[in-house]
C-alpha atoms as a PDB file:
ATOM      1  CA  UNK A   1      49.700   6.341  12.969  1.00  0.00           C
ATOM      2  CA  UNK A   2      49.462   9.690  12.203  1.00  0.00           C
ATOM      3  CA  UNK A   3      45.797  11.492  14.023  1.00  0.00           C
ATOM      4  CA  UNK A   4      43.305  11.602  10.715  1.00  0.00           C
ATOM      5  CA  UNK A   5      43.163  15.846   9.413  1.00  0.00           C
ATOM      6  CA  UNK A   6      39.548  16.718  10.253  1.00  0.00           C
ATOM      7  CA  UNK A   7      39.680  19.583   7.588  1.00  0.00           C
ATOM      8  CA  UNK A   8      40.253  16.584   5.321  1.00  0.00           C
ATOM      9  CA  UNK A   9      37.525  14.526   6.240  1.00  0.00           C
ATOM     10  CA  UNK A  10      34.809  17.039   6.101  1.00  0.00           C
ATOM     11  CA  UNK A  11      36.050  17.919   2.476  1.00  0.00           C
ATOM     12  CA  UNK A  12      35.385  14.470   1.389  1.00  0.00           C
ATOM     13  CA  UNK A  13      32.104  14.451   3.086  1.00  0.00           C
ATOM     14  CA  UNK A  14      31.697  17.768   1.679  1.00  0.00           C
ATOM     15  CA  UNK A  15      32.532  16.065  -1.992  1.00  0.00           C
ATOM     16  CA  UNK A  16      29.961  12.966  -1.187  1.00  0.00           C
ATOM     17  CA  UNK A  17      27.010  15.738  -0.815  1.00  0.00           C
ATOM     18  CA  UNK A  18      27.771  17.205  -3.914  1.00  0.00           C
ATOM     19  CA  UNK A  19      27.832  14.305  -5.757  1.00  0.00           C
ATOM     20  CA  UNK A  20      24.453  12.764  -3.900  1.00  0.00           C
ATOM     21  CA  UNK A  21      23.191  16.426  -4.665  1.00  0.00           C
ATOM     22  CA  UNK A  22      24.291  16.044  -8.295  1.00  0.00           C
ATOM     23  CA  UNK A  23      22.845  12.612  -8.409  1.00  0.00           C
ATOM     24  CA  UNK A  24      19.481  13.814  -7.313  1.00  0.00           C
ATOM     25  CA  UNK A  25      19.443  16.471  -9.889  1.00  0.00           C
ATOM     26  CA  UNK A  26      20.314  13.914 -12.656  1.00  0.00           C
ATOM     27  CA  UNK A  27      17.688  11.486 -11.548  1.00  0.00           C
ATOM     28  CA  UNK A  28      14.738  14.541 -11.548  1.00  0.00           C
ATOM     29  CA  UNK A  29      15.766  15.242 -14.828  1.00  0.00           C
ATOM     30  CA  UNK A  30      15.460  11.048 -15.735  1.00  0.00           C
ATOM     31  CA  UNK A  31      12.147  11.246 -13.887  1.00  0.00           C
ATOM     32  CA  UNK A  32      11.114  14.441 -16.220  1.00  0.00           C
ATOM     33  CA  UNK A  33      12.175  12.271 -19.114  1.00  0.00           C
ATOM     34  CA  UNK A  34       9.843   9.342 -18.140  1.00  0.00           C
ATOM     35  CA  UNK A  35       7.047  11.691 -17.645  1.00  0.00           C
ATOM     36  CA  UNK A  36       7.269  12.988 -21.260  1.00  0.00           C
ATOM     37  CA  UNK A  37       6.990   9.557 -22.547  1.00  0.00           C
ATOM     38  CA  UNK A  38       3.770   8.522 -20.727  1.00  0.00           C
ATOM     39  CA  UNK A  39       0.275   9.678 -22.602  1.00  0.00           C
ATOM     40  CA  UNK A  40      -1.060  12.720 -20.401  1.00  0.00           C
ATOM     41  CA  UNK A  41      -2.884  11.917 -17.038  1.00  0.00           C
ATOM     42  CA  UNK A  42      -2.715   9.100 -14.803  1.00  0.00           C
ATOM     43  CA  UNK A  43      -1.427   8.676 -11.100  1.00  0.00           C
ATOM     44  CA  UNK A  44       1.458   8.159 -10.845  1.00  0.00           C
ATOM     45  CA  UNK A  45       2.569   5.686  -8.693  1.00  0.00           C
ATOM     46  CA  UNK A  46       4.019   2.289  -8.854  1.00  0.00           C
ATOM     47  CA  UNK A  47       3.562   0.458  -5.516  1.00  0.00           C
ATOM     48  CA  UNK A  48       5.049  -2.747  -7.087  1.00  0.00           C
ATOM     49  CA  UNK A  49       7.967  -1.668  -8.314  1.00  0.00           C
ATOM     50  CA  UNK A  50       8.837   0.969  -5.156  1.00  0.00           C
ATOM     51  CA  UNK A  51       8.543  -2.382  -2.669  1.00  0.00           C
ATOM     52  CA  UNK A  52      11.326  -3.974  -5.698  1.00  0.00           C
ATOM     53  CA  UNK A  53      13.384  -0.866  -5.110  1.00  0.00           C
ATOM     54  CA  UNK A  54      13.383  -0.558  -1.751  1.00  0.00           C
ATOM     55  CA  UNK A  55      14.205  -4.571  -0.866  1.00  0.00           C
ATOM     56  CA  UNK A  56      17.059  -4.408  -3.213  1.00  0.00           C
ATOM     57  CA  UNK A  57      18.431  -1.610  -1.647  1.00  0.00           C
ATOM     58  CA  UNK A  58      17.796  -3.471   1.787  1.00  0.00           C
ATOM     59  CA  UNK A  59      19.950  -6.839   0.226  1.00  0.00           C
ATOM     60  CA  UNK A  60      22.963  -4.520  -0.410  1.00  0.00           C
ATOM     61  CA  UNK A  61      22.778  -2.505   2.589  1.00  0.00           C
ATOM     62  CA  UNK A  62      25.825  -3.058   4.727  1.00  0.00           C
ATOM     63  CA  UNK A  63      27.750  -0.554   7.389  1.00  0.00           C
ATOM     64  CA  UNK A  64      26.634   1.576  10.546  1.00  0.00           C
ATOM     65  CA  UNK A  65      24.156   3.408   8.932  1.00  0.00           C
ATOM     66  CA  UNK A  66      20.635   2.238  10.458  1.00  0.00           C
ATOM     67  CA  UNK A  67      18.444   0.403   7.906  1.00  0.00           C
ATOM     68  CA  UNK A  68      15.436   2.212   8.859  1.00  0.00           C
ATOM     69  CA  UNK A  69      16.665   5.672   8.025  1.00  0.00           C
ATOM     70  CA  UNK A  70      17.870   4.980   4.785  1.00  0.00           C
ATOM     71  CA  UNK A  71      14.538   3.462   3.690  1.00  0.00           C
ATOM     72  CA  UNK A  72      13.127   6.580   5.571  1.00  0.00           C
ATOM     73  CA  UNK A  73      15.788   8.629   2.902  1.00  0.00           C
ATOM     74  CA  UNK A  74      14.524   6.509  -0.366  1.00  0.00           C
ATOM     75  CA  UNK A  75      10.951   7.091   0.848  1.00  0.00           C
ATOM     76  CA  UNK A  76      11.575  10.889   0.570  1.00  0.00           C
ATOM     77  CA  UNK A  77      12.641  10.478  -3.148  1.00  0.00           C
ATOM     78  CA  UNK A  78      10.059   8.442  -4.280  1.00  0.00           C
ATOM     79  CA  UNK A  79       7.442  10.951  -2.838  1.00  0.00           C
ATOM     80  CA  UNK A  80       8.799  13.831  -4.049  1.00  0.00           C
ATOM     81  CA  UNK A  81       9.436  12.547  -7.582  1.00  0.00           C
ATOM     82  CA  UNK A  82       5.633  10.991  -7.868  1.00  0.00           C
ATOM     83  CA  UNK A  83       4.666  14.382  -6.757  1.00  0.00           C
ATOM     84  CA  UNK A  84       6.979  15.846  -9.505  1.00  0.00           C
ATOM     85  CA  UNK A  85       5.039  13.915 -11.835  1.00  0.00           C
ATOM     86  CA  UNK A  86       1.424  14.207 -10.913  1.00  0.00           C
ATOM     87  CA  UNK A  87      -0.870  16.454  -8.215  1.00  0.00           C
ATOM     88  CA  UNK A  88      -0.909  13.638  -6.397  1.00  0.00           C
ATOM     89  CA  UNK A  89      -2.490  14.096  -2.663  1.00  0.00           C
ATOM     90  CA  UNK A  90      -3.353  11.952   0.140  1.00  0.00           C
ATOM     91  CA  UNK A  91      -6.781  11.921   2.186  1.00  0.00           C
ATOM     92  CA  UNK A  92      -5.567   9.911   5.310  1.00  0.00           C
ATOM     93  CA  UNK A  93      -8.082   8.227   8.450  1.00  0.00           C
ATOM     94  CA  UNK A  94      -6.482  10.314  11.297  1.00  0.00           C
ATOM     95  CA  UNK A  95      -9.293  10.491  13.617  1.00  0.00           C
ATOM     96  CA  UNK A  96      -8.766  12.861  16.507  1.00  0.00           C
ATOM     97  CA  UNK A  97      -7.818  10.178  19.349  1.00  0.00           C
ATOM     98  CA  UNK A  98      -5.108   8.537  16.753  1.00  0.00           C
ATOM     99  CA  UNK A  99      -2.774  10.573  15.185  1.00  0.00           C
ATOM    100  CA  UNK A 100      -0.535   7.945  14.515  1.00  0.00           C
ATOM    101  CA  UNK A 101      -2.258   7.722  10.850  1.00  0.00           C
ATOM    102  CA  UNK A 102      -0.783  11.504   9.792  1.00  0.00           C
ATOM    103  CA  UNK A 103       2.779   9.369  10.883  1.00  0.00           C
ATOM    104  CA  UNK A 104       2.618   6.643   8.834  1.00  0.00           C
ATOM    105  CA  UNK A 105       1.456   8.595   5.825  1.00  0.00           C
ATOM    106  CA  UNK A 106       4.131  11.138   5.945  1.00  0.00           C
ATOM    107  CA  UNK A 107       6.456   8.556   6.934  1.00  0.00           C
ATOM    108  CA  UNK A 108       5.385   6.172   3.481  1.00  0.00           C
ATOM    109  CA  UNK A 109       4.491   9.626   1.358  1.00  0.00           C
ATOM    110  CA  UNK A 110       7.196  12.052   2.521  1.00  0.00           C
ATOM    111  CA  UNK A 111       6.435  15.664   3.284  1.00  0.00           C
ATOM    112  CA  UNK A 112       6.321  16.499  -0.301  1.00  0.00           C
ATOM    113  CA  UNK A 113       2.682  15.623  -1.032  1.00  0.00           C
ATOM    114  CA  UNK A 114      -0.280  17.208   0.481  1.00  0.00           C
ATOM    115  CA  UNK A 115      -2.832  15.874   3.214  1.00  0.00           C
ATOM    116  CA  UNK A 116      -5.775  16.018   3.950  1.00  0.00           C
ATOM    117  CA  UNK A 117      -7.371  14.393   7.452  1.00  0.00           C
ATOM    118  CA  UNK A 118     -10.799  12.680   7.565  1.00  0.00           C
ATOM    119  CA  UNK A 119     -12.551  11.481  10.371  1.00  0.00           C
ATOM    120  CA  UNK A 120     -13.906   8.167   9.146  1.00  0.00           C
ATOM    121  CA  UNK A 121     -12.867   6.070   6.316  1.00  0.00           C
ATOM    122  CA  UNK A 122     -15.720   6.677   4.174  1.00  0.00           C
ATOM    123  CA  UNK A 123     -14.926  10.035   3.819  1.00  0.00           C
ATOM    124  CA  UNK A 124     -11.170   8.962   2.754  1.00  0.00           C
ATOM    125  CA  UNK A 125     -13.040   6.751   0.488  1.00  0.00           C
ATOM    126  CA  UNK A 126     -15.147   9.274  -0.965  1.00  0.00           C
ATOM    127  CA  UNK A 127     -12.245  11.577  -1.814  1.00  0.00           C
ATOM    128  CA  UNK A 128     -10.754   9.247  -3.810  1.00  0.00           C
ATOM    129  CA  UNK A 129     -13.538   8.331  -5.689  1.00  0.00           C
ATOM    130  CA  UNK A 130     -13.769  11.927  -6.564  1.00  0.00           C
ATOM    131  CA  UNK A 131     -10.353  12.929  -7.844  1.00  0.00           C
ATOM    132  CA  UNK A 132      -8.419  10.324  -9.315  1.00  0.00           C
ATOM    133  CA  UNK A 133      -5.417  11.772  -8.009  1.00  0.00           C
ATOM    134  CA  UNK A 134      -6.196  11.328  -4.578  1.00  0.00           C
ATOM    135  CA  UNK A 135      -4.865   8.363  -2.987  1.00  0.00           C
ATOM    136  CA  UNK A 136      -6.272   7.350   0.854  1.00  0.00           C
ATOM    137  CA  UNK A 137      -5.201   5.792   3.674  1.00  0.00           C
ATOM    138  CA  UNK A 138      -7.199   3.837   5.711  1.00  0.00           C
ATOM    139  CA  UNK A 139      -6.635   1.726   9.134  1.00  0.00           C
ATOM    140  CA  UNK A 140      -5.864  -1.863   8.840  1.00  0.00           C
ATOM    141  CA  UNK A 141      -9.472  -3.923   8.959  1.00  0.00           C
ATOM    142  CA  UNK A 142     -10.903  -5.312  12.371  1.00  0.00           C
ATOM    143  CA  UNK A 143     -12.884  -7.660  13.470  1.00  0.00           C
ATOM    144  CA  UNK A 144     -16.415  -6.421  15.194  1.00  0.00           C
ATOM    145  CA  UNK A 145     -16.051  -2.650  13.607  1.00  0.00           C
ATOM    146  CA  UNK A 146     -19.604  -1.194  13.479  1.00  0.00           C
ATOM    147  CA  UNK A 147     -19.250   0.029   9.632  1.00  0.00           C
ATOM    148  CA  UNK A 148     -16.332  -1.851   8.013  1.00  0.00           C
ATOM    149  CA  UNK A 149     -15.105   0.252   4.434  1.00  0.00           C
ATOM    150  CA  UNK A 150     -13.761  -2.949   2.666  1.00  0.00           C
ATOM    151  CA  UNK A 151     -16.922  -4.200   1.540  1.00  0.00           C
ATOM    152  CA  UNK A 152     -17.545  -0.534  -0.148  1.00  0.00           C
ATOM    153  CA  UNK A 153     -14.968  -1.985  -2.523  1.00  0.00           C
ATOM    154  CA  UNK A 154     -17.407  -4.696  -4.080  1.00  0.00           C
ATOM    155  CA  UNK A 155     -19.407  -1.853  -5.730  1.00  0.00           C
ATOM    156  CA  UNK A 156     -18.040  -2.399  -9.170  1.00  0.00           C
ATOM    157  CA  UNK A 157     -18.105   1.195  -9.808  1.00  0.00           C
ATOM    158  CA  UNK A 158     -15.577   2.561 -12.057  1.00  0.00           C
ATOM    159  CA  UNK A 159     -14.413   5.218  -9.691  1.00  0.00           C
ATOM    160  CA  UNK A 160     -14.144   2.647  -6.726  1.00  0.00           C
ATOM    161  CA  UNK A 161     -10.161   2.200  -5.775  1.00  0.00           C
ATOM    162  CA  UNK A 162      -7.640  -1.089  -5.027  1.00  0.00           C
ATOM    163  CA  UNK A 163      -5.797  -1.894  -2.176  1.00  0.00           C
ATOM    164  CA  UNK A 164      -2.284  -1.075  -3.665  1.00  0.00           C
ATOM    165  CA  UNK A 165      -0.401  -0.715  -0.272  1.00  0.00           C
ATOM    166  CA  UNK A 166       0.262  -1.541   3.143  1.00  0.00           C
ATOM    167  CA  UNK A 167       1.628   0.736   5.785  1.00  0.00           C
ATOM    168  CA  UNK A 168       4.173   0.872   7.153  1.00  0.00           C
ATOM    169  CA  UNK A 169       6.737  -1.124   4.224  1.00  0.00           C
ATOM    170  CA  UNK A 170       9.323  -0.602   7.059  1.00  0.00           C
ATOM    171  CA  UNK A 171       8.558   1.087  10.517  1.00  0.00           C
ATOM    172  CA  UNK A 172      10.300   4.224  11.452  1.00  0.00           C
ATOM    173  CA  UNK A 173      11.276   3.736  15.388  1.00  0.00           C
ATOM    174  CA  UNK A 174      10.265   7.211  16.501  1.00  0.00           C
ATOM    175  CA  UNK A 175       6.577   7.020  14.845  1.00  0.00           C
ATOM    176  CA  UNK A 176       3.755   7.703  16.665  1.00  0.00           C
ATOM    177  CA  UNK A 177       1.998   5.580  14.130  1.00  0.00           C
ATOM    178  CA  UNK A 178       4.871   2.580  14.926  1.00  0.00           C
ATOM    179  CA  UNK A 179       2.445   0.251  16.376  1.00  0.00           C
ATOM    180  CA  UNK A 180      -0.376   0.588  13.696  1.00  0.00           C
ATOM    181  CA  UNK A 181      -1.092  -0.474  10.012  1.00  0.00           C
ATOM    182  CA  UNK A 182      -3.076   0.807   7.206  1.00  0.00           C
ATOM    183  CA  UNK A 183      -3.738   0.191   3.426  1.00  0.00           C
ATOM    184  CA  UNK A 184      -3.446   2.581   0.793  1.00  0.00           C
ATOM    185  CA  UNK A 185      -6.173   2.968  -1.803  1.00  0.00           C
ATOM    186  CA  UNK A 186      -5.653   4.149  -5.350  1.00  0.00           C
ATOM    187  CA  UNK A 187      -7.859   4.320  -8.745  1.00  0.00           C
ATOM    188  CA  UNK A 188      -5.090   1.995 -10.241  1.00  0.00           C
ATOM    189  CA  UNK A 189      -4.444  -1.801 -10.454  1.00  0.00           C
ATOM    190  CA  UNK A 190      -2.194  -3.143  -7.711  1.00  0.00           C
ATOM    191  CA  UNK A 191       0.750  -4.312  -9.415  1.00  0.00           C
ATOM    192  CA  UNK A 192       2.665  -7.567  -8.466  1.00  0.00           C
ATOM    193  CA  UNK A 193       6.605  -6.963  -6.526  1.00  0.00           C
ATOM    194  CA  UNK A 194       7.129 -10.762  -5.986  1.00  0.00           C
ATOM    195  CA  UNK A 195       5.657 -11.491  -2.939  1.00  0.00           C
ATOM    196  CA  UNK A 196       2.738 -10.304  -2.283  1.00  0.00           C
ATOM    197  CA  UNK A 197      -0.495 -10.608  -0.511  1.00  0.00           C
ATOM    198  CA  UNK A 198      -3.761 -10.414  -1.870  1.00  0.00           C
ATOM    199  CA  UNK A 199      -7.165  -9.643  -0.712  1.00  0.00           C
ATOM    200  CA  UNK A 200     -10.480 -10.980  -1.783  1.00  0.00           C
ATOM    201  CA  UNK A 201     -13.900 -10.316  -0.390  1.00  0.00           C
ATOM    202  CA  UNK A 202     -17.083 -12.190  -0.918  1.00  0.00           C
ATOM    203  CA  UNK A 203     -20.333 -11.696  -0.593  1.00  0.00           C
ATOM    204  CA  UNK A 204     -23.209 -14.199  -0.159  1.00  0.00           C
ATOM    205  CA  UNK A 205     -26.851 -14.157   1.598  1.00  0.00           C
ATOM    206  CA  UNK A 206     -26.178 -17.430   3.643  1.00  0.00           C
ATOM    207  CA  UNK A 207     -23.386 -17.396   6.571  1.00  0.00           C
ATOM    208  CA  UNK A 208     -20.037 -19.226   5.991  1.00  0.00           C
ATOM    209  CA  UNK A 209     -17.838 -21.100   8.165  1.00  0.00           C
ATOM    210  CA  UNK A 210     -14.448 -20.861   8.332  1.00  0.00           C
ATOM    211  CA  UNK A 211     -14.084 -24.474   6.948  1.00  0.00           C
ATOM    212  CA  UNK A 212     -16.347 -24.338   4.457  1.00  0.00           C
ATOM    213  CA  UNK A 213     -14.460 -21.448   2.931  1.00  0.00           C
ATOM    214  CA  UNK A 214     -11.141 -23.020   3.591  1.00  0.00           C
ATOM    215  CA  UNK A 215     -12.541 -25.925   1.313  1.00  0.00           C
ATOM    216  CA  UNK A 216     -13.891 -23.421  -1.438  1.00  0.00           C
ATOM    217  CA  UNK A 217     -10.566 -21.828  -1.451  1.00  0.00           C
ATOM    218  CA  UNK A 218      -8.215 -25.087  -1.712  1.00  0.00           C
ATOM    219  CA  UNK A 219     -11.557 -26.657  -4.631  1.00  0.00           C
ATOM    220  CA  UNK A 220     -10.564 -23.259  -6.382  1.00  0.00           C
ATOM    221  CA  UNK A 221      -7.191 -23.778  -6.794  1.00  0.00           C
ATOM    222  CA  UNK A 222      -5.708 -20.497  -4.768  1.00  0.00           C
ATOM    223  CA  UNK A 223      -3.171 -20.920  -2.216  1.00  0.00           C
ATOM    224  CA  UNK A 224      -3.942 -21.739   1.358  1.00  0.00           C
ATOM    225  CA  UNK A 225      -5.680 -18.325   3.168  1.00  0.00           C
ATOM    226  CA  UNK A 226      -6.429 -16.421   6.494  1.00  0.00           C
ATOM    227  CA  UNK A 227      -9.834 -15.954   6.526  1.00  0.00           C
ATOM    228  CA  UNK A 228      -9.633 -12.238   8.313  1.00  0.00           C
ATOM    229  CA  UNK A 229     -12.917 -10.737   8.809  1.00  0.00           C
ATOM    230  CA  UNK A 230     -16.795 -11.280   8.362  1.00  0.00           C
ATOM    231  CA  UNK A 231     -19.420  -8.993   8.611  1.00  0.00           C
ATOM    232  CA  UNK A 232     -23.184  -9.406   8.278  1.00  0.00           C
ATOM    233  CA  UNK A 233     -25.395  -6.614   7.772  1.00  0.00           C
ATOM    234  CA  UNK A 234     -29.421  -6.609   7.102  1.00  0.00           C
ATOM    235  CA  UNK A 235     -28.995 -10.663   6.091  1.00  0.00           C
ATOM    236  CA  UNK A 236     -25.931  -9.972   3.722  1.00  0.00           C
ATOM    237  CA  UNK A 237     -22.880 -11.706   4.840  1.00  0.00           C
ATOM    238  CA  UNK A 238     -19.386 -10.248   3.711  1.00  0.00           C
ATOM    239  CA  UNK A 239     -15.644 -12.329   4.306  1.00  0.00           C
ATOM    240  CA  UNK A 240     -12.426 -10.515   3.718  1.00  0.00           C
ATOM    241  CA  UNK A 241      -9.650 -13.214   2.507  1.00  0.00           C
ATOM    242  CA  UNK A 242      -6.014 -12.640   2.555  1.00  0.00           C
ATOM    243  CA  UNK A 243      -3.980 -15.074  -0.158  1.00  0.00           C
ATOM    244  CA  UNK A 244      -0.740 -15.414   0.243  1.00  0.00           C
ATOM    245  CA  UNK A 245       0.256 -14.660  -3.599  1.00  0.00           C
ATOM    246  CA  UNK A 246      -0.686 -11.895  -6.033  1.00  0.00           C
ATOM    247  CA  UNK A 247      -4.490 -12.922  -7.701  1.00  0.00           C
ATOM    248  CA  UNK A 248      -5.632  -9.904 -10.307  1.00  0.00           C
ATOM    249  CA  UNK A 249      -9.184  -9.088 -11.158  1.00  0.00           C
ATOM    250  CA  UNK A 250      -9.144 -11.177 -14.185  1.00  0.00           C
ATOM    251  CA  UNK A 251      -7.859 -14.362 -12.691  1.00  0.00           C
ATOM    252  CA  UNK A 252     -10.227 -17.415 -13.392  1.00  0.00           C
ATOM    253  CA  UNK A 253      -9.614 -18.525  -9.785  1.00  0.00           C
ATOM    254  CA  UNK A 254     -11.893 -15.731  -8.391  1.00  0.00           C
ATOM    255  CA  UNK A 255     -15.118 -17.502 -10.934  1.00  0.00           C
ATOM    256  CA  UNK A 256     -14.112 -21.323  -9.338  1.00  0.00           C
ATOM    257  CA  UNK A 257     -13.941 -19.706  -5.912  1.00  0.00           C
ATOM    258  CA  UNK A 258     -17.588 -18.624  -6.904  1.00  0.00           C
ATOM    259  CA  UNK A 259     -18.688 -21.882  -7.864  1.00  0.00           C
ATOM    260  CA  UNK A 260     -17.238 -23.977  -5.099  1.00  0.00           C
ATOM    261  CA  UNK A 261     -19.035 -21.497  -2.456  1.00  0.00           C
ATOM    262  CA  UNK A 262     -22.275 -23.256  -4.333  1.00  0.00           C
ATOM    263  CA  UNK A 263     -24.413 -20.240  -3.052  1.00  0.00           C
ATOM    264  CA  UNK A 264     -26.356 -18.402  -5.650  1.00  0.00           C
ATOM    265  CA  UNK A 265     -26.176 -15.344  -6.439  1.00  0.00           C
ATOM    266  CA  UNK A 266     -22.938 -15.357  -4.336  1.00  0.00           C
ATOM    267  CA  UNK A 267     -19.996 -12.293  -5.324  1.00  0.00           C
ATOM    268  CA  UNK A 268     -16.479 -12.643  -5.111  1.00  0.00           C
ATOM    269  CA  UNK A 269     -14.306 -10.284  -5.709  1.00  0.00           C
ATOM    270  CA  UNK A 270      -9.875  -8.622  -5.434  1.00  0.00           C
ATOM    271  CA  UNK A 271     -10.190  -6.410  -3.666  1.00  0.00           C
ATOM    272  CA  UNK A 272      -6.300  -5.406  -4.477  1.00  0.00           C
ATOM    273  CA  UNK A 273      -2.937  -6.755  -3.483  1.00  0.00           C
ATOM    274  CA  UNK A 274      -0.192  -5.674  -1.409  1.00  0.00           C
ATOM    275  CA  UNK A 275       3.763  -6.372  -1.066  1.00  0.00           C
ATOM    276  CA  UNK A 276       4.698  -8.129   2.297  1.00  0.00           C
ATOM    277  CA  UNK A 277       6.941  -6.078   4.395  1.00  0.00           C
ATOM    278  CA  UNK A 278      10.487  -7.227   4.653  1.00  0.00           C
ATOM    279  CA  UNK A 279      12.234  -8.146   8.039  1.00  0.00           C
ATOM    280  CA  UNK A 280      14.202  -5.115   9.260  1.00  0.00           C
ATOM    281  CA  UNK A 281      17.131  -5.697  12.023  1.00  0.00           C
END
């Protein structure tokens, strides 16, 4: 068998960049065309639908080429082409000991959209709730944290933002920001992908066991949850909840989880909704 003519193989590699080039160019002017048929305003971004995307492309995905960078690759386009539709801009959690934050956002965002670094989350928090284009990124809740943000999300004001995402979709092997997590929050609804996780908070002035919430939960007809995180502050007690489907503000289930917490004056409220990362060999 003849030896294979470099000269020709670079030309047809040459000839796949154009036409990925020219592909790119077509879909901008798709994205442009999309844009013109929204009203005016509005973030744009669609957390539901880029998790769809980007697990499809996953299912097909066959060859050498490592999974990771071509979700790395799609997560480039999306971020440039939300940022070709809105000012969108990111106020990210990077204290000064963990830079691994700045990673994960630019690894989820792309380099396309501006940053901005905070110190705590309430300051990430606070940007968002002042520009509705601003989406943040906060770390991952934990137990025993002095000043938690997630019950800042109860306040029912209408400038207070969902969980929409969690970070990292898919980690990037050579981030510094590999071995953390974070959720994005956005002035939007989250949107269901299919499987998804969703979180609830609630509020009461009595502590709750574990078990008695498990019971609430199963009385109120939501699927079996983690219990993550409690909190009690000046005799208010908060627990975080993570369901294992997609529950949306208006769901009835949030009013019988209420109920069967028989506490008065007790809260409960979604918090937002995330899609679960798929398993990347």
């Amino acid at each position: 068998m003849d030896a294979p003519n470099l000269d020709d193989l670079r030309q047809q590699i040459d000839a796949i960049d154009d036409t990925l080039h020219d592909l790119l160019m077509r879909r901008a002017e798709l994205v442009d065309r999309i844009s013109a048929s929204k009203p005016a305003g509005g973030l744009a971004l669609r957390p539901g639908r880029e998790a769809q995307v980007i697990r499809r492309l996953l299912q097909r995905h066959g060859g050498r080429f490592p999974p990771a960078a071509m979700v790395r690759l799609w997560r480039e386009i999306m971020g440039a082409f939300t940022f070709l539709q809105c000012p969108i801009r990111v106020a990210i959690c990077r204290p000064n000991d963990q830079p691994g934050f700045w990673d994960l956002a630019r690894d989820h965002f792309g380099v396309q959209v501006p940053f901005t670094a905070h110190e705590t989350p309430f300051q990430v928090l606070a940007a968002v709730r002042a520009d509705p284009n601003v989406v943040g990124l906060v770390p991952a809740p934990a137990q025993d944290e002095p000043q938690p943000w997630w019950p800042r999300l109860m306040s029912g004001d209408p400038t207070t933002p969902n969980v929409v995402q969690k970070v990292p979709f898919v980690a990037m092997p050579n981030s510094r920001g590999r071995e953390l997590s974070a959720f994005v929050l956005a002035r939007l609804e989250a949107e269901p992908s299919g499987d998804d996780r969703a979180l609830i908070a609630v509020e009461a002035t009595e502590e709750l066991s574990r078990s008695r919430l498990a019971a609430a939960i199963r009385k109120a007809g939501l699927q079996d949850a983690t219990a993550l995180f409690d909190v009690e502050q000046a005799g208010t007690y908060w627990d975080l909840i993570e369901i294992p489907e997609f529950v949306g503000d208006a769901d009835p289930r949030l009013e019988a989880l209420r109920g069967a917490l028989g506490i008065e004056n007790a809260r409960v409220v979604a918090l937002g909704a995330y899609a679960v990362p798929p398993l990347v060999r």
